[in-house]
N, C-alpha and C. Protein backbone atom coordinates (compact mmCIF):
# COMPACT_ATOMS: atom_id res chain seq x y z
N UNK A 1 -55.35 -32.47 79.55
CA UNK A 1 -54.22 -33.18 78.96
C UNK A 1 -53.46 -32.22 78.05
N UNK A 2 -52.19 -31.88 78.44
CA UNK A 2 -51.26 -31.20 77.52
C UNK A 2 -50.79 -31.53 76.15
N UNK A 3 -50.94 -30.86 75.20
CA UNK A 3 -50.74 -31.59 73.92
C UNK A 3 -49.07 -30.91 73.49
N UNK A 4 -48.38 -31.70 72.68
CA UNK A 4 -47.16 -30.99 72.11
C UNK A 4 -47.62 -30.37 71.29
N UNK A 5 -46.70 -28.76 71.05
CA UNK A 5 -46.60 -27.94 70.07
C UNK A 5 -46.25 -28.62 68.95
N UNK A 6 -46.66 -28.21 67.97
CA UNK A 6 -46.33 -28.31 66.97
C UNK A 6 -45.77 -26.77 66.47
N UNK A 7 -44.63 -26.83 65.19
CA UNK A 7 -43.65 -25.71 64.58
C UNK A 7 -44.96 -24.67 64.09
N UNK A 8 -45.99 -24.89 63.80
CA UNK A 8 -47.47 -24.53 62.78
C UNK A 8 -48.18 -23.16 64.02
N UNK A 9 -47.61 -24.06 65.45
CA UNK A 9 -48.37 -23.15 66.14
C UNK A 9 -49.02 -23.85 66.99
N UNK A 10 -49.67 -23.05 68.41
CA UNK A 10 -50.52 -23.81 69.43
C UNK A 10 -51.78 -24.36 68.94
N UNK A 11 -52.50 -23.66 68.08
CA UNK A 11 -53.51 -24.25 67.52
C UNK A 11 -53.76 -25.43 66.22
N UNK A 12 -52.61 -25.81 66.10
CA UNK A 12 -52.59 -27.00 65.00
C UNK A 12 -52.01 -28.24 65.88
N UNK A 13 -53.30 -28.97 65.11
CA UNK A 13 -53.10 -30.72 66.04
C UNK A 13 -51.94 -31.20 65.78
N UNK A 14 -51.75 -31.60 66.94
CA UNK A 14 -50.36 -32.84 67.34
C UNK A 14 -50.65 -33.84 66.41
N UNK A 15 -51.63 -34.19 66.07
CA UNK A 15 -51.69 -35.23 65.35
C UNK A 15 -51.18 -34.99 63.33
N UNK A 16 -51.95 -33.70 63.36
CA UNK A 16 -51.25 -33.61 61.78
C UNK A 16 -49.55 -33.11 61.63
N UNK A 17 -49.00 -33.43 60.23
CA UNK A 17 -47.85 -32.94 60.20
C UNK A 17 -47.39 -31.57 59.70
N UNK A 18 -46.51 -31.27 60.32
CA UNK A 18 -46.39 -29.89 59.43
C UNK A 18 -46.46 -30.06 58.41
N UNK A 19 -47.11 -28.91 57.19
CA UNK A 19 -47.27 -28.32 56.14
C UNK A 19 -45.95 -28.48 55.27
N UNK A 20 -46.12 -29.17 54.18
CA UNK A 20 -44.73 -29.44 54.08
C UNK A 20 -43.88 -30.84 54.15
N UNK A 21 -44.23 -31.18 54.75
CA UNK A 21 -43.30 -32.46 55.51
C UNK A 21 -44.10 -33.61 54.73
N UNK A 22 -43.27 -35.06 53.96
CA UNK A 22 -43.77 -35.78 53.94
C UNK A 22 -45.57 -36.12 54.75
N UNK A 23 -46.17 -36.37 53.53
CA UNK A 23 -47.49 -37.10 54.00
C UNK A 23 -48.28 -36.45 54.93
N UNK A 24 -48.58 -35.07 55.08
CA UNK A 24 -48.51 -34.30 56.06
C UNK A 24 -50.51 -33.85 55.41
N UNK A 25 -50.29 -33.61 54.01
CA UNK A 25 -52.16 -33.88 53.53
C UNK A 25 -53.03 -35.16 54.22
N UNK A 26 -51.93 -36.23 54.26
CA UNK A 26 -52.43 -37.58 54.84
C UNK A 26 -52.89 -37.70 55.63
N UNK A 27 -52.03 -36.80 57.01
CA UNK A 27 -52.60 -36.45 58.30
C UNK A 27 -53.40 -35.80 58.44
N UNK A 28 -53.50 -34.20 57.48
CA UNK A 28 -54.35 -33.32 57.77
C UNK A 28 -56.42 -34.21 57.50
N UNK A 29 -56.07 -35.38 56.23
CA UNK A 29 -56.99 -35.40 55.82
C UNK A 29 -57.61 -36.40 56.96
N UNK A 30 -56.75 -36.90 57.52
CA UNK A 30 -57.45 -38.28 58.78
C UNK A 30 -57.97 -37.39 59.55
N UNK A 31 -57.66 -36.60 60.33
CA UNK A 31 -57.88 -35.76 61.30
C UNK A 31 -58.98 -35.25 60.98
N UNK A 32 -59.22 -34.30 60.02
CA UNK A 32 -60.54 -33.68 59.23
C UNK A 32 -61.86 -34.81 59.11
N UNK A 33 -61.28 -35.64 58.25
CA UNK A 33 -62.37 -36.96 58.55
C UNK A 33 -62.73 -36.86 59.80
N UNK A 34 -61.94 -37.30 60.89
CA UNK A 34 -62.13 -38.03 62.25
C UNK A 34 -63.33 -36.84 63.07
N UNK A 35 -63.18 -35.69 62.45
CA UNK A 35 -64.59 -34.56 63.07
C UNK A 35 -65.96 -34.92 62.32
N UNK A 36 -65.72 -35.61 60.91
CA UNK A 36 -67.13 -35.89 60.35
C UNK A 36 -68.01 -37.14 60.89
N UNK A 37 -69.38 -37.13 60.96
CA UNK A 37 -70.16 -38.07 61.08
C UNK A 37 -69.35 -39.12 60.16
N UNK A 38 -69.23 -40.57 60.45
CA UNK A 38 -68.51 -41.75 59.75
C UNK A 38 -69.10 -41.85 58.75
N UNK A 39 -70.26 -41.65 59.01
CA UNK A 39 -70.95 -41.59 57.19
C UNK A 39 -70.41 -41.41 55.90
N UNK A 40 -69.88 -40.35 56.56
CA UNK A 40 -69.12 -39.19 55.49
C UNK A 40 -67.60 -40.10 54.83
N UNK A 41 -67.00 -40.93 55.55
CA UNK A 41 -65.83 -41.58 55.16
C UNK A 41 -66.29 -42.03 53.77
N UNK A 42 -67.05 -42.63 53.19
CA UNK A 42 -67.66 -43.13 52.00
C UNK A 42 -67.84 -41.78 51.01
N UNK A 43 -67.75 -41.19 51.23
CA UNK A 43 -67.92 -40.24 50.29
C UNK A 43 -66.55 -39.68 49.11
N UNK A 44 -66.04 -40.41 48.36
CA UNK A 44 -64.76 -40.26 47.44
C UNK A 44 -64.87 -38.75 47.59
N UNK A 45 -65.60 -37.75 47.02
CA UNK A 45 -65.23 -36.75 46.56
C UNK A 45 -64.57 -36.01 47.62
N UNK A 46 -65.06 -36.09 48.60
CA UNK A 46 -64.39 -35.44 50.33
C UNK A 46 -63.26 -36.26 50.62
N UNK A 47 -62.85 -37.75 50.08
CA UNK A 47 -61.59 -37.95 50.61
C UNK A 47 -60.32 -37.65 49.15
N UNK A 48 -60.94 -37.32 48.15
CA UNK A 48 -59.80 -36.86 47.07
C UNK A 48 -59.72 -35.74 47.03
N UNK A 49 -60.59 -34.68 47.37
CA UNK A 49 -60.33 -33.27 47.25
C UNK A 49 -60.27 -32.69 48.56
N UNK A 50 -59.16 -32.82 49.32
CA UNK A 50 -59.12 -32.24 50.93
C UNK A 50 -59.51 -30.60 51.02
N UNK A 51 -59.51 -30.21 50.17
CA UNK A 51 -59.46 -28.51 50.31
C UNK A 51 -61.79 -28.74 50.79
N UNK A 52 -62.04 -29.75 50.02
CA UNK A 52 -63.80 -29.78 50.12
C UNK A 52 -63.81 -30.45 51.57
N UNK A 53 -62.87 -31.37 51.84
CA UNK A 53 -63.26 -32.29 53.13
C UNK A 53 -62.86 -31.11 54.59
N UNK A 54 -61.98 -30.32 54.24
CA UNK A 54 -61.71 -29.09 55.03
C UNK A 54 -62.67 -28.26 55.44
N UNK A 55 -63.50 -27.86 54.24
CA UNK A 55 -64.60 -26.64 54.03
C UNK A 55 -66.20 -27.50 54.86
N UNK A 56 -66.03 -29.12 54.43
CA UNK A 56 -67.20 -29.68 55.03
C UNK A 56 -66.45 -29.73 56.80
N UNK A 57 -65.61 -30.24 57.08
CA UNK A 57 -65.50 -30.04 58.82
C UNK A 57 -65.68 -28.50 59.23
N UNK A 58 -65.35 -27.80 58.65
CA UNK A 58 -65.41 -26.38 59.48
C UNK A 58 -67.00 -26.34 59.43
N UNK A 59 -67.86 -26.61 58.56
CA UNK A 59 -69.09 -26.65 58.29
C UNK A 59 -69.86 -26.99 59.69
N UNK A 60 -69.13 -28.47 59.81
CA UNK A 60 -69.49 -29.14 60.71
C UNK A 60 -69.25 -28.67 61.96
N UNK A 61 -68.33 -28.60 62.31
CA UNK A 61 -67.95 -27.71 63.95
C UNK A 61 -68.80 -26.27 63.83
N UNK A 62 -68.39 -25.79 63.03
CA UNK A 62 -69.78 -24.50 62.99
C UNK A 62 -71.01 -25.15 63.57
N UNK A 63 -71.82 -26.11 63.00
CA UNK A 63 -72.64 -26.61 63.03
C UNK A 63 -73.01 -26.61 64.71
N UNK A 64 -71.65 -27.35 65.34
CA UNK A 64 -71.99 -27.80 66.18
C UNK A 64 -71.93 -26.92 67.73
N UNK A 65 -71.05 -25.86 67.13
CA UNK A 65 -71.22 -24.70 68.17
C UNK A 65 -72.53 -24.13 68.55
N UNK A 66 -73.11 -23.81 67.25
CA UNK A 66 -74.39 -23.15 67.17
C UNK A 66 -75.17 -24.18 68.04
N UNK A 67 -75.23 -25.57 68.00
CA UNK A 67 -76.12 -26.51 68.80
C UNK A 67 -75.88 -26.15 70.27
N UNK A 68 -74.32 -26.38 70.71
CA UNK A 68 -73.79 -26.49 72.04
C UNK A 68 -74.24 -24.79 72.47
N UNK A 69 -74.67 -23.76 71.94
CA UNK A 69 -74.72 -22.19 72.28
C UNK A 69 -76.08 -22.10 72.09
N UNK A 70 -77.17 -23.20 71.86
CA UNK A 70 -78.41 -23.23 71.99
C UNK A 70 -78.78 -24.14 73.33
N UNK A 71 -77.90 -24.82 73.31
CA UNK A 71 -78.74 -25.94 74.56
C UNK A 71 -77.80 -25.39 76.16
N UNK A 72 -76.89 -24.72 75.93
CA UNK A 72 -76.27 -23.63 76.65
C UNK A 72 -77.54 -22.22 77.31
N UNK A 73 -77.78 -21.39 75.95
CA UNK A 73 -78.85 -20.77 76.43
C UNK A 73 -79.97 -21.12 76.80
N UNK A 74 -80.64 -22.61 76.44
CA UNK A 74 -81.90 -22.96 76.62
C UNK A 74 -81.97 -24.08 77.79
N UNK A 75 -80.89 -24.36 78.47
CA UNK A 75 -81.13 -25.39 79.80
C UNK A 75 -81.66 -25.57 80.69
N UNK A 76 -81.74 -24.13 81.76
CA UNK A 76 -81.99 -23.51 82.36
C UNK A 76 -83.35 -23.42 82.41
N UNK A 77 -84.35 -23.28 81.53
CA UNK A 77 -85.63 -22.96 80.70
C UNK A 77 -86.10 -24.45 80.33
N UNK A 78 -85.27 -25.34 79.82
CA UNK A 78 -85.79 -26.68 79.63
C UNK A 78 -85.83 -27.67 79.93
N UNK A 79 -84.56 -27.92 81.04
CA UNK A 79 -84.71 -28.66 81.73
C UNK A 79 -85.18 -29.32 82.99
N UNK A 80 -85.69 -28.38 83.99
CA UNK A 80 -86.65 -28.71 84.99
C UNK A 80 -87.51 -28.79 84.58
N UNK A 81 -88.60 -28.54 83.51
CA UNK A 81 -89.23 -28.87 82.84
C UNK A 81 -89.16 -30.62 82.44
N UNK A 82 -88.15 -31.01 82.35
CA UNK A 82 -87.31 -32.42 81.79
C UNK A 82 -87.85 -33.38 83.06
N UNK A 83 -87.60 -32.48 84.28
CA UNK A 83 -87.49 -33.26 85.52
C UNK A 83 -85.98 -33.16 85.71
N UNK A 84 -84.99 -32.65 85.40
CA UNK A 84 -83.41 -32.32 85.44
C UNK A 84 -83.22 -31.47 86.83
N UNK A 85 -82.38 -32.18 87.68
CA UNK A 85 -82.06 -31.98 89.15
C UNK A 85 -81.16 -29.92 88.90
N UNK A 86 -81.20 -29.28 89.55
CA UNK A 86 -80.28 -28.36 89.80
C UNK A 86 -78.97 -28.59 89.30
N UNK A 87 -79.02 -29.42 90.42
CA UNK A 87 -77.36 -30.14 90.66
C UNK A 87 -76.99 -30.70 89.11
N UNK A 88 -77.48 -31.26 88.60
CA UNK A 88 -77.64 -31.62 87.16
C UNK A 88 -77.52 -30.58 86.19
N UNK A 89 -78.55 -29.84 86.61
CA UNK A 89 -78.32 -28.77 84.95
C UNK A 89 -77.09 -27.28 85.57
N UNK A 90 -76.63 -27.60 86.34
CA UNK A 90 -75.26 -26.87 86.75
C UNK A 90 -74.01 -27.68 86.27
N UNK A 91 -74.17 -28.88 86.36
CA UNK A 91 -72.95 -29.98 85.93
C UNK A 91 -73.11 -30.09 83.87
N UNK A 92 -74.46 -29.60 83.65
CA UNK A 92 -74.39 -29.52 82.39
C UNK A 92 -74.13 -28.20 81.34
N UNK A 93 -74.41 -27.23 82.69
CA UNK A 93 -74.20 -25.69 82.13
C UNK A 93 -72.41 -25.60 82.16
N UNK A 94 -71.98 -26.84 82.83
CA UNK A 94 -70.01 -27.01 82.60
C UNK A 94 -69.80 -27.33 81.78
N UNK A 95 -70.60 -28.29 81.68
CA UNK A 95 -69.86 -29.29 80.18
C UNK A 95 -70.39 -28.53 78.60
N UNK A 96 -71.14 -27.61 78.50
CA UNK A 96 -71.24 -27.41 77.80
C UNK A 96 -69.96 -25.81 77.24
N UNK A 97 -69.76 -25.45 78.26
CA UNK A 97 -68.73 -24.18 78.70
C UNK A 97 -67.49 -24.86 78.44
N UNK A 98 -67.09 -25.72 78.79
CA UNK A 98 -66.15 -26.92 78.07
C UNK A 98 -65.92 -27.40 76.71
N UNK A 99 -66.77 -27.59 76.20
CA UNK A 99 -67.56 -27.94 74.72
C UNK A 99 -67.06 -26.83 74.00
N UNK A 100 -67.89 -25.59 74.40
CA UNK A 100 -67.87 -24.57 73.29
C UNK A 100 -66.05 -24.14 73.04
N UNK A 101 -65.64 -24.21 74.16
CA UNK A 101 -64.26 -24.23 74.12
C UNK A 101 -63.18 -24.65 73.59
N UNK A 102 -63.23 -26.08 73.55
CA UNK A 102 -63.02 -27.16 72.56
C UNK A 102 -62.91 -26.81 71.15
N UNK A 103 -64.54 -26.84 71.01
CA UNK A 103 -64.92 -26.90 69.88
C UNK A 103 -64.51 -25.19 68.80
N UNK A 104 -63.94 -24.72 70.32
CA UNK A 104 -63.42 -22.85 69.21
C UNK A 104 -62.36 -23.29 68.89
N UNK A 105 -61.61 -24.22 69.52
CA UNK A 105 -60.13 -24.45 69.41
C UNK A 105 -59.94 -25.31 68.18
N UNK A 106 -61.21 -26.19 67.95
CA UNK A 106 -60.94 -27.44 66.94
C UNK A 106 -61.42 -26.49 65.48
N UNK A 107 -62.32 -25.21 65.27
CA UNK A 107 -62.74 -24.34 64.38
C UNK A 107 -60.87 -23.97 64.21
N UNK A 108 -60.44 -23.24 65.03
CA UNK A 108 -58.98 -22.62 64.52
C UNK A 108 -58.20 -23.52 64.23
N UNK A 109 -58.09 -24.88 64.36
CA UNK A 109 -56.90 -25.62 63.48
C UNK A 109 -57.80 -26.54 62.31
N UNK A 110 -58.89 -26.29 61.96
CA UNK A 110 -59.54 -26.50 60.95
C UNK A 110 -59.30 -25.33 59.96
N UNK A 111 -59.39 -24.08 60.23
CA UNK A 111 -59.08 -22.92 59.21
C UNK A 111 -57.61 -22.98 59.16
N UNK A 112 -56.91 -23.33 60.28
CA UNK A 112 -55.42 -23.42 60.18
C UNK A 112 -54.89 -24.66 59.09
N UNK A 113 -55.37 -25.58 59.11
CA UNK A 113 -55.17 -26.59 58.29
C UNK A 113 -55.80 -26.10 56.88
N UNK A 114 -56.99 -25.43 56.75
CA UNK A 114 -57.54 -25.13 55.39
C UNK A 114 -56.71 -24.16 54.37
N UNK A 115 -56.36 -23.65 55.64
CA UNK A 115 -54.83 -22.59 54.63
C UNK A 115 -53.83 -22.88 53.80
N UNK A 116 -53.68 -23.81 54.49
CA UNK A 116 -52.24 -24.90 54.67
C UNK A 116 -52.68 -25.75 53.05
N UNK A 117 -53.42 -26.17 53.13
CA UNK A 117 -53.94 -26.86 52.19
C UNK A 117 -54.55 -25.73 50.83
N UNK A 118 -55.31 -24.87 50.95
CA UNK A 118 -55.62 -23.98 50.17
C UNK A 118 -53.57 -23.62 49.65
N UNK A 119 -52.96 -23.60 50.62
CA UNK A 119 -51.01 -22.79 50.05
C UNK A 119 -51.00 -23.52 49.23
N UNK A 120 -51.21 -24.80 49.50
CA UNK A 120 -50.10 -25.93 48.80
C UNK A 120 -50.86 -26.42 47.76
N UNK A 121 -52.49 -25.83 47.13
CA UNK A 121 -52.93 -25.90 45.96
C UNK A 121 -52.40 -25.01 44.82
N UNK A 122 -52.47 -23.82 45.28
CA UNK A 122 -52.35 -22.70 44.84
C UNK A 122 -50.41 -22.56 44.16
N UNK A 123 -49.72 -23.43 45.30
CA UNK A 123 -48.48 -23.78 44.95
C UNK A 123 -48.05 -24.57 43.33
N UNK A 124 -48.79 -25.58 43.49
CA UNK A 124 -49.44 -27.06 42.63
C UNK A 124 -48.60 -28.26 43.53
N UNK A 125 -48.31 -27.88 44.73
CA UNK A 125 -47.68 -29.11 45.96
C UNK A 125 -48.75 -29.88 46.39
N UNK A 126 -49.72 -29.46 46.44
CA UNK A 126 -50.94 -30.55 46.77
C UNK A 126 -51.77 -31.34 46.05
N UNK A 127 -52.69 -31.62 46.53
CA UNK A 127 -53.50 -33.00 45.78
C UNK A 127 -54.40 -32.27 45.43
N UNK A 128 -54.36 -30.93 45.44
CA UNK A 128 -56.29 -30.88 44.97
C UNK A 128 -56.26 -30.19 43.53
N UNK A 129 -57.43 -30.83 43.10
CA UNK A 129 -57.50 -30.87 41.71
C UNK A 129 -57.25 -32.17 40.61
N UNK A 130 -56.30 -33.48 41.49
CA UNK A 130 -55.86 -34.40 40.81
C UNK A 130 -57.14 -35.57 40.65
């Protein structure tokens, strides 16, 4: 599925707004949420200080590469073991080649957004610190 550019660049979500633009922390901060376990929505200090709710998603997608680049190297090795068909752990050695892919792309508009947000502290245009 083709996503629109955004002015920010290929790697910043369609969904947030440019840097800048009305309500555009608002977006960055839904989006950032929307990568955390829901748990995490309850947590005030991650939804008032976006520059922390930033630093915890990149955390998190880190997190989750390292998982998807373990069960990537270890499939092969663990899953006929499982009882996991060929045909199966070939359809899973995709999806995970898929995944890691994704998930490099969703790391670069997470640091892309953390910038953005780190500018506009450093400016005093943003929310963090209030």
């Amino acid at each position: 599925m083709s996503q629109p550019l955004s002015p920010t660049g290929p790697d910043w979500p369609c969904q947030v707004k440019a840097p800048g633009s009305q309500d555009w922390e608002r977006t960055a901060a839904r989006w950032l949420r929307d990568l955390l376990p829901a748990r995490y929505a309850g947590y005030s200090t991650l939804t008032r200080h976006h520059v922390l709710l930033a630093r915890h998603a990149q955390l998190q997608v880190e997190h989750e590469i390292r998982a998807v680049r373990v069960a990537l190297r270890t499939c092969r090795a663990e899953l006929p073991v499982l009882g996991v068909s060929e045909k199966a752990i070939e359809s899973t050695i995709q999806l995970y080649a898929v995944e890691l892919e994704q998930l490099d792309r969703l790391a670069r508009a997470v640091r892309l957004i953390t910038e953005a947000l780190l500018a506009d502290a450093r400016t005093g245009r943003g929310r963090q610190g209030r």
